[in-house]
N, C-alpha and C. Protein backbone atom coordinates (compact mmCIF):
# COMPACT_ATOMS: atom_id res chain seq x y z
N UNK A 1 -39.04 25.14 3.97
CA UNK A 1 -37.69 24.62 4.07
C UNK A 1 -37.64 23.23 3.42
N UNK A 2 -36.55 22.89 2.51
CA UNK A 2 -36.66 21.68 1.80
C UNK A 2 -36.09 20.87 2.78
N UNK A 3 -36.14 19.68 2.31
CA UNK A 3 -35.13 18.27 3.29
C UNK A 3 -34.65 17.68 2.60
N UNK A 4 -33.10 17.21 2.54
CA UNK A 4 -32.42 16.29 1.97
C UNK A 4 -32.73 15.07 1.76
N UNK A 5 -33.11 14.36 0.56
CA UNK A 5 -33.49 13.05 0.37
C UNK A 5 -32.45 11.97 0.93
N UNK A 6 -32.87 10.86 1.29
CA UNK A 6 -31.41 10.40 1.70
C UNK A 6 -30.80 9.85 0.31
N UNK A 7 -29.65 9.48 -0.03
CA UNK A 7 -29.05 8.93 -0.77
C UNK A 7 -29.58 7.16 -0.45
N UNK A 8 -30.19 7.33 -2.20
CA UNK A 8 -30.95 5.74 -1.53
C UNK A 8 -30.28 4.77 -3.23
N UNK A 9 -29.45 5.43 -3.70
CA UNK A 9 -28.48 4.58 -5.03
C UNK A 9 -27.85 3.35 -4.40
N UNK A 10 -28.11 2.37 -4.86
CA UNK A 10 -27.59 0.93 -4.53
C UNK A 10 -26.31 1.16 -4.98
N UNK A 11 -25.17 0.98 -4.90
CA UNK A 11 -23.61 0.75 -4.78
C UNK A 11 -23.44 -0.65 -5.03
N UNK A 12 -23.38 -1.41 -6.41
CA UNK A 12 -22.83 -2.37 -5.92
C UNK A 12 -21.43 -2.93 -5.94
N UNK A 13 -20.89 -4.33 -5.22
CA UNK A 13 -19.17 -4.46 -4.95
C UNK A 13 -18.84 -4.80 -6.33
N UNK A 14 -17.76 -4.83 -7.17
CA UNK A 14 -17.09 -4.99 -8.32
C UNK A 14 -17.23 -6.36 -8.35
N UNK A 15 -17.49 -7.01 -9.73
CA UNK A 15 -17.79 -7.88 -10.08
C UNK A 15 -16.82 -8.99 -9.87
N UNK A 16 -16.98 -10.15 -9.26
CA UNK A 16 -16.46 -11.25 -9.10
C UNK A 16 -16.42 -11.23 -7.24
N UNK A 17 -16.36 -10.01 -6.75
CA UNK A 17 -16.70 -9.83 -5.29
C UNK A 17 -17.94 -10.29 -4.69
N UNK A 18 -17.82 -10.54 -3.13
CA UNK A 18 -18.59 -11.07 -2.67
C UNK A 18 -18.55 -10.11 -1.15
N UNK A 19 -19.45 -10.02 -0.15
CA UNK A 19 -18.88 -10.20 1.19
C UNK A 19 -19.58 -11.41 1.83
N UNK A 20 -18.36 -11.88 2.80
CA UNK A 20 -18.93 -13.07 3.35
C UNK A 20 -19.56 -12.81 4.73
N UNK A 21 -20.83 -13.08 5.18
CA UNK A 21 -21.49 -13.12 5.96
C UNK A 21 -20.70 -14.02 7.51
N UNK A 22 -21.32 -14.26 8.71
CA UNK A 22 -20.68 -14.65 9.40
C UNK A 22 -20.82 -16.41 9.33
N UNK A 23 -22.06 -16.92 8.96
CA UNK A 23 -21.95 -18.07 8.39
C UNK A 23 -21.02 -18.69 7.41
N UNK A 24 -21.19 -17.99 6.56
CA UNK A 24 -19.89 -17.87 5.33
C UNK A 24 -18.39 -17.76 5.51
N UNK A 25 -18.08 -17.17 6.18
CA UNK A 25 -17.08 -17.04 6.56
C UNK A 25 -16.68 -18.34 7.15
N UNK A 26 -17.15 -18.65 8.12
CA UNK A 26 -17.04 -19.97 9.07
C UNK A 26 -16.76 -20.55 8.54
N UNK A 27 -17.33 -21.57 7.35
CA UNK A 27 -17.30 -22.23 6.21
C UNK A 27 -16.03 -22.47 5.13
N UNK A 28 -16.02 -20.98 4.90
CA UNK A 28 -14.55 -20.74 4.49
C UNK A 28 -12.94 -20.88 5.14
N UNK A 29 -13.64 -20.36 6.21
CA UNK A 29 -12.11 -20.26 7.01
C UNK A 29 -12.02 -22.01 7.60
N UNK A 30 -12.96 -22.72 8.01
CA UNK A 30 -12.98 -24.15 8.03
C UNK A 30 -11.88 -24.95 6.53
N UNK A 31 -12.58 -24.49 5.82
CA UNK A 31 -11.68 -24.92 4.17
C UNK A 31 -10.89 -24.68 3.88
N UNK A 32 -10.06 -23.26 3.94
CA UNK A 32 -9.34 -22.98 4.05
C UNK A 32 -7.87 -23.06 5.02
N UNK A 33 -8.74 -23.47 6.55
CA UNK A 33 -7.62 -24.03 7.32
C UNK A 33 -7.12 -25.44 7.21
N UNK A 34 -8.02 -26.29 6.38
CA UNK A 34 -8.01 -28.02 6.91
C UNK A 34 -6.88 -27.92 5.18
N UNK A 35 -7.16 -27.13 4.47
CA UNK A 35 -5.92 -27.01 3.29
C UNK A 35 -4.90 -26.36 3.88
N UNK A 36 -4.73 -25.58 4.60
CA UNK A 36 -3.36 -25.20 5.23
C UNK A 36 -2.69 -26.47 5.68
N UNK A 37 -3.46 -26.45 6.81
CA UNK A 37 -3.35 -28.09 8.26
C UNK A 37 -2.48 -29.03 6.64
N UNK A 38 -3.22 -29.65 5.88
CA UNK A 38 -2.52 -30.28 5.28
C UNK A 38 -1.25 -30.24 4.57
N UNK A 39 -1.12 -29.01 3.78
CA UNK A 39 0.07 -28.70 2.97
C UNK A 39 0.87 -28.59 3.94
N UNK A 40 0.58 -28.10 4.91
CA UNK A 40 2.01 -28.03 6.02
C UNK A 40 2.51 -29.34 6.19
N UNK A 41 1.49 -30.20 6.77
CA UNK A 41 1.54 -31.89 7.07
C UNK A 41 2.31 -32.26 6.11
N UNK A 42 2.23 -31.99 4.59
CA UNK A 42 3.30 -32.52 3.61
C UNK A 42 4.65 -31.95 3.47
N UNK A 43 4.63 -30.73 4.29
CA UNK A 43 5.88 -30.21 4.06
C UNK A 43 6.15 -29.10 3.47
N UNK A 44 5.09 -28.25 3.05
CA UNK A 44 4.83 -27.23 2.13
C UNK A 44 5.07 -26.10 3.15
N UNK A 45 5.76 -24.76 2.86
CA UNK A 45 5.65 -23.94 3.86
C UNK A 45 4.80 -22.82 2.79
N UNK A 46 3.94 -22.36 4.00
CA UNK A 46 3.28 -20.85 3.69
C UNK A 46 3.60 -19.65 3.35
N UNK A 47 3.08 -19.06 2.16
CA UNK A 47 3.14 -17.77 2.02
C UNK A 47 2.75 -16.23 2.30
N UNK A 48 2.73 -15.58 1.98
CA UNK A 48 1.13 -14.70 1.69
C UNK A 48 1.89 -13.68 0.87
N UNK A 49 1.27 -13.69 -0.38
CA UNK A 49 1.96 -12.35 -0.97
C UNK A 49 0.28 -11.36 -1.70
N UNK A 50 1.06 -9.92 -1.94
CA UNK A 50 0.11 -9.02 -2.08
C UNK A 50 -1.14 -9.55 -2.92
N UNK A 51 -2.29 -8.49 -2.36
CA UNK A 51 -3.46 -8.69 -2.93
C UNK A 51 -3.32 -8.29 -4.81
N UNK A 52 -2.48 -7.23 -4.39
CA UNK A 52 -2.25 -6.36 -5.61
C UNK A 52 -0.55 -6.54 -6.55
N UNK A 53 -0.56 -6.39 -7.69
CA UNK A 53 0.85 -6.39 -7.97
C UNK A 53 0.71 -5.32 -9.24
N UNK A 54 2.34 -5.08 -9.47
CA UNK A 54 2.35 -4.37 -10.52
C UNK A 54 1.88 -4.79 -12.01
N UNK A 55 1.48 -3.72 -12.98
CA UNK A 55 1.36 -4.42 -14.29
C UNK A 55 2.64 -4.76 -15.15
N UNK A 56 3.57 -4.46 -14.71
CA UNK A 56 4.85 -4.41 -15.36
C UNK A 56 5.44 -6.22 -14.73
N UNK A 57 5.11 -6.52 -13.45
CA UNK A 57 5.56 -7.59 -12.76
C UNK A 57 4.77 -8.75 -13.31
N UNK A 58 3.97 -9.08 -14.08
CA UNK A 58 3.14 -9.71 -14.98
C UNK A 58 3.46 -9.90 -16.34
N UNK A 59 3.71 -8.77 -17.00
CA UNK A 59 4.49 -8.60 -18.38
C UNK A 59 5.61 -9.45 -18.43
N UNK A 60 6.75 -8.62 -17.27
CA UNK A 60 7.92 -9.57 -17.25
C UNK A 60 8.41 -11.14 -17.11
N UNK A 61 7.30 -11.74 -16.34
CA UNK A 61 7.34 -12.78 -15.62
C UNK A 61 5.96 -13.87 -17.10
N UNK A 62 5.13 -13.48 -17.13
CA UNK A 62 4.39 -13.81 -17.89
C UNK A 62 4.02 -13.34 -19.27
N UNK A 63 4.56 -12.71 -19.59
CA UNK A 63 4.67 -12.31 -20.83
C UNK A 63 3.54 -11.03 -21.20
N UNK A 64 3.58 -10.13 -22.09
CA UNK A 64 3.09 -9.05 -22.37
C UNK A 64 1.27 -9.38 -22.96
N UNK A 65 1.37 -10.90 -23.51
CA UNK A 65 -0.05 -11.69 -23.89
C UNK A 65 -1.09 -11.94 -22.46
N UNK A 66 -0.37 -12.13 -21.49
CA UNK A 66 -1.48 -12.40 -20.17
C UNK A 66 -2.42 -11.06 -19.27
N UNK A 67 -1.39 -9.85 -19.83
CA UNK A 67 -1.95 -8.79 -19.51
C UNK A 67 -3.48 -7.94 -19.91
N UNK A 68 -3.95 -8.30 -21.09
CA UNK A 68 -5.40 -8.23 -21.51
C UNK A 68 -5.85 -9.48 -20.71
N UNK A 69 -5.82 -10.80 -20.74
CA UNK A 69 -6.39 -11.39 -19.99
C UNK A 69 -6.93 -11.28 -18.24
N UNK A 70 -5.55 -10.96 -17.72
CA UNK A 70 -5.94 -10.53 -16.06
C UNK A 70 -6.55 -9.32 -16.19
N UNK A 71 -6.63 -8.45 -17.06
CA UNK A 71 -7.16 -6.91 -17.11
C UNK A 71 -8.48 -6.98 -17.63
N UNK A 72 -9.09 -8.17 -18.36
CA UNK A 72 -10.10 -8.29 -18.78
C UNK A 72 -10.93 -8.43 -17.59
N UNK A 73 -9.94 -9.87 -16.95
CA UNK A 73 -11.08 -10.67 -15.88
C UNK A 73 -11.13 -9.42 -14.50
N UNK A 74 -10.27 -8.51 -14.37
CA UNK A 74 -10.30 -7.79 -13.25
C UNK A 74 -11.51 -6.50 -13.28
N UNK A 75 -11.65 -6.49 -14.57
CA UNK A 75 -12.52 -4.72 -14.83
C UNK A 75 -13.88 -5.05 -15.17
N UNK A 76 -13.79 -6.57 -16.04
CA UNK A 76 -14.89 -6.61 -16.62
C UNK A 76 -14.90 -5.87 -18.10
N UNK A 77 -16.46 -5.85 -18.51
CA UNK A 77 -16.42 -4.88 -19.98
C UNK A 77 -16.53 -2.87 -20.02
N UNK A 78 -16.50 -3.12 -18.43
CA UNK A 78 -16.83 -1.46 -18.54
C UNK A 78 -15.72 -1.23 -17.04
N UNK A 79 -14.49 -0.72 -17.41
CA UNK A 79 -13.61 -0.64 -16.11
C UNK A 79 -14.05 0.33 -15.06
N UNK A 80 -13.85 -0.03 -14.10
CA UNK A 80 -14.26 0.87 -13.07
C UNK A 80 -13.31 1.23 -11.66
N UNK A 81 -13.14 2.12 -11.41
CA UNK A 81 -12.11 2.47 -10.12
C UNK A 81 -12.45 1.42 -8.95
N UNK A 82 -11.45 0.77 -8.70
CA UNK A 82 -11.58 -0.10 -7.17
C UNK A 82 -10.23 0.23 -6.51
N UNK A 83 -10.60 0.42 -5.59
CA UNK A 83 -9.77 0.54 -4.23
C UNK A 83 -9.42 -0.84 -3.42
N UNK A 84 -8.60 -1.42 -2.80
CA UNK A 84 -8.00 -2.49 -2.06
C UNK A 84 -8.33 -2.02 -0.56
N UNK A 85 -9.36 -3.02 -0.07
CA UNK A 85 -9.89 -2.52 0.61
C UNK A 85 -8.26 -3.07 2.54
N UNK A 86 -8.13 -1.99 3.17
CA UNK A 86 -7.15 -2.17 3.64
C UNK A 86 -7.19 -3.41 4.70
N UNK A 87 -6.56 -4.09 5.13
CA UNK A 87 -6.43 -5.71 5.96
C UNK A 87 -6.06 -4.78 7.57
N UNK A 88 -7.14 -5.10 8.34
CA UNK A 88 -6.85 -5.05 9.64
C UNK A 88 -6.22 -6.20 10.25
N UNK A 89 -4.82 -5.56 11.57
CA UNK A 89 -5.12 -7.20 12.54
C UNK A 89 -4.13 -7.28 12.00
């Protein structure tokens, strides 16, 4: 009887990705809040808009020239399927 090898292929995250560890995180979310804390302090109100946007909403707004650029920096030299990974909470 044979046995299934396990699947032992390294996966790695798309380039410019990271995951942040629980140290890391800390760190971040520290930096990230003491820049909130402030812009508010000046008067700035908060946003949050999508991770993702259309390619057409880029064209229009920025012109049809910025679209190889964000498409460059997003895929890299060899494009590859990524998924948005979904926001709990």
């Amino acid at each position: 009887m044979s046995q299934k090898k396990p699947n032992t292929k390294k996966i790695k995250p798309p380039k410019g990705t990271r995951d942040l560890y629980p140290e890391d995180l800390l760190r971040q979310q520290y930096i990230t809040n003491a820049w909130r804390d402030a812009a508010l302090r000046c008067g700035f109100d908060e946003i949050a808009g999508p991770t993702f946007e259309t390619t057409e909403l880029y064209a229009v707004k920025s012109g049809e020239g910025i679209l190889g650029e964000l498409f460059q920096a997003f895929s890299g030299k060899s494009p590859k399927e990524v998924e948005r990974v979904k926001e709990t909470g």
